[in-house]
PDB file of N, CA and C in Angstrom:
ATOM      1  N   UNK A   1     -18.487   4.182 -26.741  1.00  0.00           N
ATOM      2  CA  UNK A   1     -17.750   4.963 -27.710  1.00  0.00           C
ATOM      3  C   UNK A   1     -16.712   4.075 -28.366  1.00  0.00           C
ATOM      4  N   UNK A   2     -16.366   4.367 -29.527  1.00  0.00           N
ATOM      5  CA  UNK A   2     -15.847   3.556 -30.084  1.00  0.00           C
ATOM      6  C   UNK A   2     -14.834   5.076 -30.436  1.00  0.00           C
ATOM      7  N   UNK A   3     -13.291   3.907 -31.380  1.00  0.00           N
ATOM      8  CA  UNK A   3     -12.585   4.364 -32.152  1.00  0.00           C
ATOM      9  C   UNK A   3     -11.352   5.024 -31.496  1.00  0.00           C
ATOM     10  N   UNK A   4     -10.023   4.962 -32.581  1.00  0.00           N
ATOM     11  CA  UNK A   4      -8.633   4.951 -31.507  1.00  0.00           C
ATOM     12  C   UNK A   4      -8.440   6.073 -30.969  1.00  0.00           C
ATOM     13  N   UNK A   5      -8.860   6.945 -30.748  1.00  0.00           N
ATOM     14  CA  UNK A   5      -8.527   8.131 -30.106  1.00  0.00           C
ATOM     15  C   UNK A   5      -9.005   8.041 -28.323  1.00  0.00           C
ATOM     16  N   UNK A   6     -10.347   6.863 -28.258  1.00  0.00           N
ATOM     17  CA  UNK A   6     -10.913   6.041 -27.248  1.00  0.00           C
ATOM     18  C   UNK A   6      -9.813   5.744 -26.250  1.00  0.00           C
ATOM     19  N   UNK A   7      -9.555   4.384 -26.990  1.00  0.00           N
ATOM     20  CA  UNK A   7      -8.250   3.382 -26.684  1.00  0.00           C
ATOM     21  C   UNK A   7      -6.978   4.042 -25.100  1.00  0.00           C
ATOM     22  N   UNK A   8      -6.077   5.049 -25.475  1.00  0.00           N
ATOM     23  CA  UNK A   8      -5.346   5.414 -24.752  1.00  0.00           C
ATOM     24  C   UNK A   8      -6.191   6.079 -23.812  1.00  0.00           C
ATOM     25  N   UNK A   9      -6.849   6.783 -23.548  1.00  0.00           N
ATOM     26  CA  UNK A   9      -8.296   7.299 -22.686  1.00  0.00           C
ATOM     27  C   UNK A   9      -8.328   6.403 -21.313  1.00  0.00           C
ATOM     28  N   UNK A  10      -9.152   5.276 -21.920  1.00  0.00           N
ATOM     29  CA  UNK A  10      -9.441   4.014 -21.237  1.00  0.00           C
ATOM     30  C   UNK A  10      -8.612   3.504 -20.722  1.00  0.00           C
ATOM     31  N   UNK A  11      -7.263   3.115 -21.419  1.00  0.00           N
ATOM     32  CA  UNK A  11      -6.262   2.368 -20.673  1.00  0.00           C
ATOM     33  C   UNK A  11      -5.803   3.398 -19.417  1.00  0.00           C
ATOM     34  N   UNK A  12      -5.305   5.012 -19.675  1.00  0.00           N
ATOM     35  CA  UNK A  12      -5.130   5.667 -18.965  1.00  0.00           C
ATOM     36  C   UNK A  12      -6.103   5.271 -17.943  1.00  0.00           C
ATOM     37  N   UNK A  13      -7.024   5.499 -17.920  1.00  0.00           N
ATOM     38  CA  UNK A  13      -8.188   5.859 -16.920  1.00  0.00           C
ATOM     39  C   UNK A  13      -8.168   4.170 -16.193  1.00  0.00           C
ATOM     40  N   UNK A  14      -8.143   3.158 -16.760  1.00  0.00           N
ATOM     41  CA  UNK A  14      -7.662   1.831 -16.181  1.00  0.00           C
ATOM     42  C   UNK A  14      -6.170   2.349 -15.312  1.00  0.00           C
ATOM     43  N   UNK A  15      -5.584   2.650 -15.481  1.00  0.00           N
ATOM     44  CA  UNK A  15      -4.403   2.570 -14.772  1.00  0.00           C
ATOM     45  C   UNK A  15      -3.908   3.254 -13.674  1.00  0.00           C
ATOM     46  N   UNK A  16      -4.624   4.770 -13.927  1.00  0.00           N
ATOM     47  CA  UNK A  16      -5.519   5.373 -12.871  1.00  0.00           C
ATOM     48  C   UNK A  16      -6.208   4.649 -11.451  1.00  0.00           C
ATOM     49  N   UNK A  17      -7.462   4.217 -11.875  1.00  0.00           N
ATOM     50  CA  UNK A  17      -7.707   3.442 -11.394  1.00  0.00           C
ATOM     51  C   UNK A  17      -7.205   2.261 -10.546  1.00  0.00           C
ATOM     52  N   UNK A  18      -6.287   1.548 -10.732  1.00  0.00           N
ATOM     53  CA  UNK A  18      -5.485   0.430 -10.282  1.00  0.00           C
ATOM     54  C   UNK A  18      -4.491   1.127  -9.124  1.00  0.00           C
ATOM     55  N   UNK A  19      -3.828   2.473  -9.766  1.00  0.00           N
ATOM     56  CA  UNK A  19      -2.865   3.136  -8.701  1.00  0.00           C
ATOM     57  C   UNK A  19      -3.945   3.391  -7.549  1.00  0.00           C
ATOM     58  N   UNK A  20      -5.009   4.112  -7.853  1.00  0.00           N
ATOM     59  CA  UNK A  20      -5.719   4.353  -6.280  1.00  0.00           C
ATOM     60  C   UNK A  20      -6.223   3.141  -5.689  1.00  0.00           C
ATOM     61  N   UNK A  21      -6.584   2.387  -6.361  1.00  0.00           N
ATOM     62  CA  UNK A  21      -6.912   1.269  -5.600  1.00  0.00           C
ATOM     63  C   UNK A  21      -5.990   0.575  -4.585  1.00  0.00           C
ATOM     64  N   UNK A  22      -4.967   0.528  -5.506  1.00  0.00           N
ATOM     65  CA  UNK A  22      -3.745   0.465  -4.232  1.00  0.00           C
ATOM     66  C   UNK A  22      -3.115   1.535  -3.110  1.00  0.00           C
ATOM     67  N   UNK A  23      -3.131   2.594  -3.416  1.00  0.00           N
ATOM     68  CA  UNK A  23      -3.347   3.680  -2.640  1.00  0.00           C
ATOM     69  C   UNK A  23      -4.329   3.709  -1.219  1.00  0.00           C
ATOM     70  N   UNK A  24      -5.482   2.737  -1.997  1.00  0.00           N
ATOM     71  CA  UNK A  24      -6.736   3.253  -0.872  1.00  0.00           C
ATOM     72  C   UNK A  24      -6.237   2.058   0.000  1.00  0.00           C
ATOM     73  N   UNK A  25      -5.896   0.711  -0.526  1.00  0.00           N
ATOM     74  CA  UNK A  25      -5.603  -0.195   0.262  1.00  0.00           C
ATOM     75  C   UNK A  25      -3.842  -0.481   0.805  1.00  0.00           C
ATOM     76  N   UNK A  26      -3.245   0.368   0.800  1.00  0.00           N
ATOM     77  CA  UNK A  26      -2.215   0.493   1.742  1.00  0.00           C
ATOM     78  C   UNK A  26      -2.408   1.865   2.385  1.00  0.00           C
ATOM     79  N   UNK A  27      -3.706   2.959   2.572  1.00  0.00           N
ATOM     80  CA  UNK A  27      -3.628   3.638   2.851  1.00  0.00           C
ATOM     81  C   UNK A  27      -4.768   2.664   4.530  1.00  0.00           C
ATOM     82  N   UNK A  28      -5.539   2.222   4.334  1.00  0.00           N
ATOM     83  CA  UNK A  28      -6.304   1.344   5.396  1.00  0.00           C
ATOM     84  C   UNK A  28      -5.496   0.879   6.277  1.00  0.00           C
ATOM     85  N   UNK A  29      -4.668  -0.218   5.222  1.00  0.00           N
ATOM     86  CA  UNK A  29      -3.696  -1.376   6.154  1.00  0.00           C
ATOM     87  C   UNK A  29      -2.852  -0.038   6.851  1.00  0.00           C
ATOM     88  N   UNK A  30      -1.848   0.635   6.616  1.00  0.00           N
ATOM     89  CA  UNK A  30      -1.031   1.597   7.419  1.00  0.00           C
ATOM     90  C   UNK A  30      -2.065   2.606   8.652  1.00  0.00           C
ATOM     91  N   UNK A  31      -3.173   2.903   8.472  1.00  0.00           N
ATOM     92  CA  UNK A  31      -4.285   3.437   9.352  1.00  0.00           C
ATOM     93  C   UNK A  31      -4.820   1.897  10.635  1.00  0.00           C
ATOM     94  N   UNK A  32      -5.336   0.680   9.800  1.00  0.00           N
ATOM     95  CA  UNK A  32      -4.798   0.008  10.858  1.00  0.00           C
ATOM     96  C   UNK A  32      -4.030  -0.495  11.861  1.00  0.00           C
ATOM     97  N   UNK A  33      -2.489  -0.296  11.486  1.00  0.00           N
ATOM     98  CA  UNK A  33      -2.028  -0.350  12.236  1.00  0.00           C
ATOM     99  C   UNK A  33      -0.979   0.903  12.726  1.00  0.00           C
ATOM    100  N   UNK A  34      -1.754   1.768  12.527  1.00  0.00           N
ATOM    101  CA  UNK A  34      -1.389   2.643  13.673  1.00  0.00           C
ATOM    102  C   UNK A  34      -2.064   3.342  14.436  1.00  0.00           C
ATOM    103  N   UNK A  35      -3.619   2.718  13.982  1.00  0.00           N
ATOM    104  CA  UNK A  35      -4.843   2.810  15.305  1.00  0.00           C
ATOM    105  C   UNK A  35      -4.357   1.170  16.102  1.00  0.00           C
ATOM    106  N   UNK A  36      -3.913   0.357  16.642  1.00  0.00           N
ATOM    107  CA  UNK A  36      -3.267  -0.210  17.323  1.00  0.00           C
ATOM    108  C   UNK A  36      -2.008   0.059  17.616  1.00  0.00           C
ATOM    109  N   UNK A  37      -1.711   0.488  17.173  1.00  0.00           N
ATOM    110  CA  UNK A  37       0.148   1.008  18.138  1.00  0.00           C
ATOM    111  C   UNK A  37      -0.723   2.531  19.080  1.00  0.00           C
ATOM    112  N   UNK A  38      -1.587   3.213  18.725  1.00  0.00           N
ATOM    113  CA  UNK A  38      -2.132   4.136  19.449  1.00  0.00           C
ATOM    114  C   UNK A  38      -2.980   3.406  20.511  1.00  0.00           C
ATOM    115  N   UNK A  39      -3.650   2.813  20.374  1.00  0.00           N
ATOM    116  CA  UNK A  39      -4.279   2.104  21.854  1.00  0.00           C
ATOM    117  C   UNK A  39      -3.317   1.390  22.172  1.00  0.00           C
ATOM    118  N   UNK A  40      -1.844   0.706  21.705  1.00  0.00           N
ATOM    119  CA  UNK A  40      -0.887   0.184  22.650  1.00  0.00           C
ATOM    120  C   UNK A  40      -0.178   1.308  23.486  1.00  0.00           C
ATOM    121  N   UNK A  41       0.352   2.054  22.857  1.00  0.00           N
ATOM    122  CA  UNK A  41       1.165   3.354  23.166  1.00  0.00           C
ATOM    123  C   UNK A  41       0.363   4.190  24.650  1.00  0.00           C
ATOM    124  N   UNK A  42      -1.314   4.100  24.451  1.00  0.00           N
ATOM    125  CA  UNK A  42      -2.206   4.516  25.664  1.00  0.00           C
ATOM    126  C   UNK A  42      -1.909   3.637  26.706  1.00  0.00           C
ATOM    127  N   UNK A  43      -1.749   2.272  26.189  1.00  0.00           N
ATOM    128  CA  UNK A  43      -1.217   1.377  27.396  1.00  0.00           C
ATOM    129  C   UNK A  43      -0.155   1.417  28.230  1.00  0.00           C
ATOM    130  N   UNK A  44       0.988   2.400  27.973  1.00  0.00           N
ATOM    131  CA  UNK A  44       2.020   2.944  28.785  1.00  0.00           C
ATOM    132  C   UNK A  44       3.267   2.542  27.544  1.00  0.00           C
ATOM    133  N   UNK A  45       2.990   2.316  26.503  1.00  0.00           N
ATOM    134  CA  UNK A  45       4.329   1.880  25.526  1.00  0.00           C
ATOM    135  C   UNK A  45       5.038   0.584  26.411  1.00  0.00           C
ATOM    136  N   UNK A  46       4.260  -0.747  26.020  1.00  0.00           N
ATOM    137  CA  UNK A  46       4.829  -1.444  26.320  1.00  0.00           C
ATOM    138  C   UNK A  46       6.034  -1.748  26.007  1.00  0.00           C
ATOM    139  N   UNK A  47       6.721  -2.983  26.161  1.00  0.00           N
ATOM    140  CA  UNK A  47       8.060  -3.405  25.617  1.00  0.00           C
ATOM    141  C   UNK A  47       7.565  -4.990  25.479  1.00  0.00           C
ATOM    142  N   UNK A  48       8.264  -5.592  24.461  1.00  0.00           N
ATOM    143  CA  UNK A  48       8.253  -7.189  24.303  1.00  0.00           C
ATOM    144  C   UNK A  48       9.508  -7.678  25.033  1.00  0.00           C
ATOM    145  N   UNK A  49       9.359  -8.757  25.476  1.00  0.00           N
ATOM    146  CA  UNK A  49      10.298  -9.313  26.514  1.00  0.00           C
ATOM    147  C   UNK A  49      11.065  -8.183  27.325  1.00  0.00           C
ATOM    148  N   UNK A  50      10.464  -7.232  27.365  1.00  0.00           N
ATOM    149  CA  UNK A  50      10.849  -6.016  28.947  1.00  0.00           C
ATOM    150  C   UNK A  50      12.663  -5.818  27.945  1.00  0.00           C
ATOM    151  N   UNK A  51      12.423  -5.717  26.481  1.00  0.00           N
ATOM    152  CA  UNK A  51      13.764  -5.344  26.096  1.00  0.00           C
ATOM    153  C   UNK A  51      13.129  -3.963  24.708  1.00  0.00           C
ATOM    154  N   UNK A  52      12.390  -4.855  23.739  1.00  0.00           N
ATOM    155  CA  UNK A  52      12.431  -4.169  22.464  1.00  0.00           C
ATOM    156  C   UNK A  52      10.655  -3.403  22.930  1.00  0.00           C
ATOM    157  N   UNK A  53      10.903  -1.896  22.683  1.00  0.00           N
ATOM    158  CA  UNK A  53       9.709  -1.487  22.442  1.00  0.00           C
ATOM    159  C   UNK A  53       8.410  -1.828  21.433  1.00  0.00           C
ATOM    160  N   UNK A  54       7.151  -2.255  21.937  1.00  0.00           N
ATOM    161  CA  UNK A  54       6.680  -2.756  20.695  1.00  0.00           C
ATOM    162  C   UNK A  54       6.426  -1.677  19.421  1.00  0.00           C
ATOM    163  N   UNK A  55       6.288  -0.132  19.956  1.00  0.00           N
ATOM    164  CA  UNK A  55       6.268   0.656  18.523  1.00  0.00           C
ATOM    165  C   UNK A  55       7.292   0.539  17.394  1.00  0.00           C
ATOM    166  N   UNK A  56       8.710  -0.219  18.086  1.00  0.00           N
ATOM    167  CA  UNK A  56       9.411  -0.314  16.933  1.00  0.00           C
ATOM    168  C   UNK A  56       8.995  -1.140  15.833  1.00  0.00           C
ATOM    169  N   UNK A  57       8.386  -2.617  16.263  1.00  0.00           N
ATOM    170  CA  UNK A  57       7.480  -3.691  15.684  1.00  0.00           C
ATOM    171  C   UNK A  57       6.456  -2.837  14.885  1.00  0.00           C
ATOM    172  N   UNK A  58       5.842  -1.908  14.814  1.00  0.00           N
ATOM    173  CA  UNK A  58       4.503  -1.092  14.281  1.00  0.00           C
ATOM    174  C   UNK A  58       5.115  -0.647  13.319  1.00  0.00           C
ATOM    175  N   UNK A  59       6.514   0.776  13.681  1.00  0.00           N
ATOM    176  CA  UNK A  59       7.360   1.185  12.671  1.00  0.00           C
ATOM    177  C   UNK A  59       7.518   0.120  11.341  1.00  0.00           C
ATOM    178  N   UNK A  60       8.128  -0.989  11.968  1.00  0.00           N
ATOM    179  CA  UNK A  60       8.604  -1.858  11.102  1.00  0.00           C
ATOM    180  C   UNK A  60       7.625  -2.343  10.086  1.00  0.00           C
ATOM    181  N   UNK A  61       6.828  -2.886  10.478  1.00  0.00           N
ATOM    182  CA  UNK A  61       5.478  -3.113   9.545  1.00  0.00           C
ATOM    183  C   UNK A  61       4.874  -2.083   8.917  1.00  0.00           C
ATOM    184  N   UNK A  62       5.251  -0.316   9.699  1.00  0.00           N
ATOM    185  CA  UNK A  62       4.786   0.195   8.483  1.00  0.00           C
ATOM    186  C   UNK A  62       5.753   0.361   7.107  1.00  0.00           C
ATOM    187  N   UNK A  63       7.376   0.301   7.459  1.00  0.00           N
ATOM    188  CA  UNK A  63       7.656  -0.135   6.536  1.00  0.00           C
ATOM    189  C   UNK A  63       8.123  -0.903   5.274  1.00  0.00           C
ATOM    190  N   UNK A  64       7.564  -2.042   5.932  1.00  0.00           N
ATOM    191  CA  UNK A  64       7.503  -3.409   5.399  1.00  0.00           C
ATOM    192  C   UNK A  64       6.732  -3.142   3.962  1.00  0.00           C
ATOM    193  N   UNK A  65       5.363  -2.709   4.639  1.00  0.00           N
ATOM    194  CA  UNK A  65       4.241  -2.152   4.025  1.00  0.00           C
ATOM    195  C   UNK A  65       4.471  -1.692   3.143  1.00  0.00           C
ATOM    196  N   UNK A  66       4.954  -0.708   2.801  1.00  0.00           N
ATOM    197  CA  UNK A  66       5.178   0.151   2.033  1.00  0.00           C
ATOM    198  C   UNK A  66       6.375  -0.217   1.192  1.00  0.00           C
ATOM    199  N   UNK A  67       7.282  -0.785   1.591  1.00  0.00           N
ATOM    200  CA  UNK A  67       8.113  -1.510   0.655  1.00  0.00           C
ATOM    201  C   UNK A  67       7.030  -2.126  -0.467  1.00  0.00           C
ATOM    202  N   UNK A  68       6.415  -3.330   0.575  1.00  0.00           N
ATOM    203  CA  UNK A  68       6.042  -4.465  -0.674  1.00  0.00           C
ATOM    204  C   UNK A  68       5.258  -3.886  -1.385  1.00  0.00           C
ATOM    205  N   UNK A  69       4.567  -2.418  -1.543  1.00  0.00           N
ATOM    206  CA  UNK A  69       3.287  -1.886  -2.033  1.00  0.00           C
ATOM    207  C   UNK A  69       4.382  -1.208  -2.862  1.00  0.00           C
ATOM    208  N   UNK A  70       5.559  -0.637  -2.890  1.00  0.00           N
ATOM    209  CA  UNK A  70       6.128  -0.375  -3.968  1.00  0.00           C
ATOM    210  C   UNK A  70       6.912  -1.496  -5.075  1.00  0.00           C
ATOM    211  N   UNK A  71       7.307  -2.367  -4.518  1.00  0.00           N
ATOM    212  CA  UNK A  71       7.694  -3.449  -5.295  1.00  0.00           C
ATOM    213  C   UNK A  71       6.778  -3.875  -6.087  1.00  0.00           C
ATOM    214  N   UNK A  72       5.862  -4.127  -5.346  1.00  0.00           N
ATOM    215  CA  UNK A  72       4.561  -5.437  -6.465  1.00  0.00           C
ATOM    216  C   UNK A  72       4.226  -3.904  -7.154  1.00  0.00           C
ATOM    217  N   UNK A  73       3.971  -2.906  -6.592  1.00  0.00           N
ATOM    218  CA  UNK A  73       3.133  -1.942  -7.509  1.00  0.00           C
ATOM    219  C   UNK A  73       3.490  -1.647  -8.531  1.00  0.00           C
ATOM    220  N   UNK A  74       4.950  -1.169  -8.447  1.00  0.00           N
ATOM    221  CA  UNK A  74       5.804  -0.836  -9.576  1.00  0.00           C
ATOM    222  C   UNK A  74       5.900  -2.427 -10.599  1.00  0.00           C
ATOM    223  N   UNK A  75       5.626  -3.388 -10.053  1.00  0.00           N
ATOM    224  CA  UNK A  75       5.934  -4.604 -11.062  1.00  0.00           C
ATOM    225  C   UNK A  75       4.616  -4.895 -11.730  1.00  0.00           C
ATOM    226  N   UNK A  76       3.230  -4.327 -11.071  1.00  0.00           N
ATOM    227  CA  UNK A  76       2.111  -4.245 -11.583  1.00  0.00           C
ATOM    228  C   UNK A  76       2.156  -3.209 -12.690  1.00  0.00           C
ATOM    229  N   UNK A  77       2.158  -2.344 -12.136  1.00  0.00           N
ATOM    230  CA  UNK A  77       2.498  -0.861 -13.138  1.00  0.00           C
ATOM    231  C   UNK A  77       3.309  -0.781 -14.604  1.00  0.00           C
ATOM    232  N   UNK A  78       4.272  -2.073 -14.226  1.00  0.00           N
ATOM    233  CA  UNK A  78       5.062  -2.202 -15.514  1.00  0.00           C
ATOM    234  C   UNK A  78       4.775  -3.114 -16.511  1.00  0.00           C
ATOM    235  N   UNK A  79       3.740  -3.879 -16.134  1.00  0.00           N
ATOM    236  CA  UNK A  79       3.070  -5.343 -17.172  1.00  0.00           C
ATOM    237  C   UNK A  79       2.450  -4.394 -17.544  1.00  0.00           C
ATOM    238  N   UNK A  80       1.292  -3.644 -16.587  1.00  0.00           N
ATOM    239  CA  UNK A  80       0.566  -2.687 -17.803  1.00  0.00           C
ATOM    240  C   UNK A  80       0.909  -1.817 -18.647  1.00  0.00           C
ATOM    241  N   UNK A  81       1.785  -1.321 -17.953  1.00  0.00           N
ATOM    242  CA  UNK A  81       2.354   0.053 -19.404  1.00  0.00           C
ATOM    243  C   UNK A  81       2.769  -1.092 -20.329  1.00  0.00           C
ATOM    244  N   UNK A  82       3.196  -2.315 -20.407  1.00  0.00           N
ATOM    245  CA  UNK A  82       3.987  -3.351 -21.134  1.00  0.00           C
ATOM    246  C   UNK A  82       2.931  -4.087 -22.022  1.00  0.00           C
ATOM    247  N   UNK A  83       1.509  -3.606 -21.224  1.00  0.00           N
ATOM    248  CA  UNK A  83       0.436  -4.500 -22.531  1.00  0.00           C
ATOM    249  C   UNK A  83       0.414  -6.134 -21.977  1.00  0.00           C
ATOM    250  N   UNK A  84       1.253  -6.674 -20.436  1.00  0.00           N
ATOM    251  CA  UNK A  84       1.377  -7.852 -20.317  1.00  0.00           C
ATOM    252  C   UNK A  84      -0.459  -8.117 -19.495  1.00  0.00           C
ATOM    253  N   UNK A  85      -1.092  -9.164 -20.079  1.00  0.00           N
ATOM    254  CA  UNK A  85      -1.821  -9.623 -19.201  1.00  0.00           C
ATOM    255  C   UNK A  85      -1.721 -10.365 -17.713  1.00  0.00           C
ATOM    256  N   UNK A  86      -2.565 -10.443 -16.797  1.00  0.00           N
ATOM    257  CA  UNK A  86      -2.265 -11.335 -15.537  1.00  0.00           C
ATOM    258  C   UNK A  86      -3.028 -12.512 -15.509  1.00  0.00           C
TER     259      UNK A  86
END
């Protein structure tokens, strides 16, 4: 299909696109690791050096995670609404 009424469609539907993609892949990485803090946690909730619990380490990475998936996302998100190429 051709012609400008097209145009915003497509880009929408591109951008769309890009948000779930990232969605689906910080939705994995955060499911990975908290199917390992669940088979650690079965292990009796260990501790690292018999001081720091390791679920806090899991916590932390999940929100590490999720930080950097909003940072880069939102800085992805903004070249495109911006028309910037990568």
């Amino acid at each position: 299909m051709s012609g400008r009424w097209w145009r915003p469609w497509r880009e929408a539907f591109y951008l769309a696109m890009d948000l779930f993609a990232h969605l689906f892949v910080a939705l994995v990485l955060i499911g990975a690791i908290e199917g390992a803090q669940m088979a650690l946690h079965a292990a009796g909730d260990p501790k690292l050096l018999d001081l720091v619990p390791i679920r806090y380490i899991f916590d932390a990475m999940d929100l590490a995670l999720l930080a950097l998936f909003f940072v880069f996302g939102t800085v992805s998100m903004y070249r495109a609404f911006k028309g910037e190429k990568d």
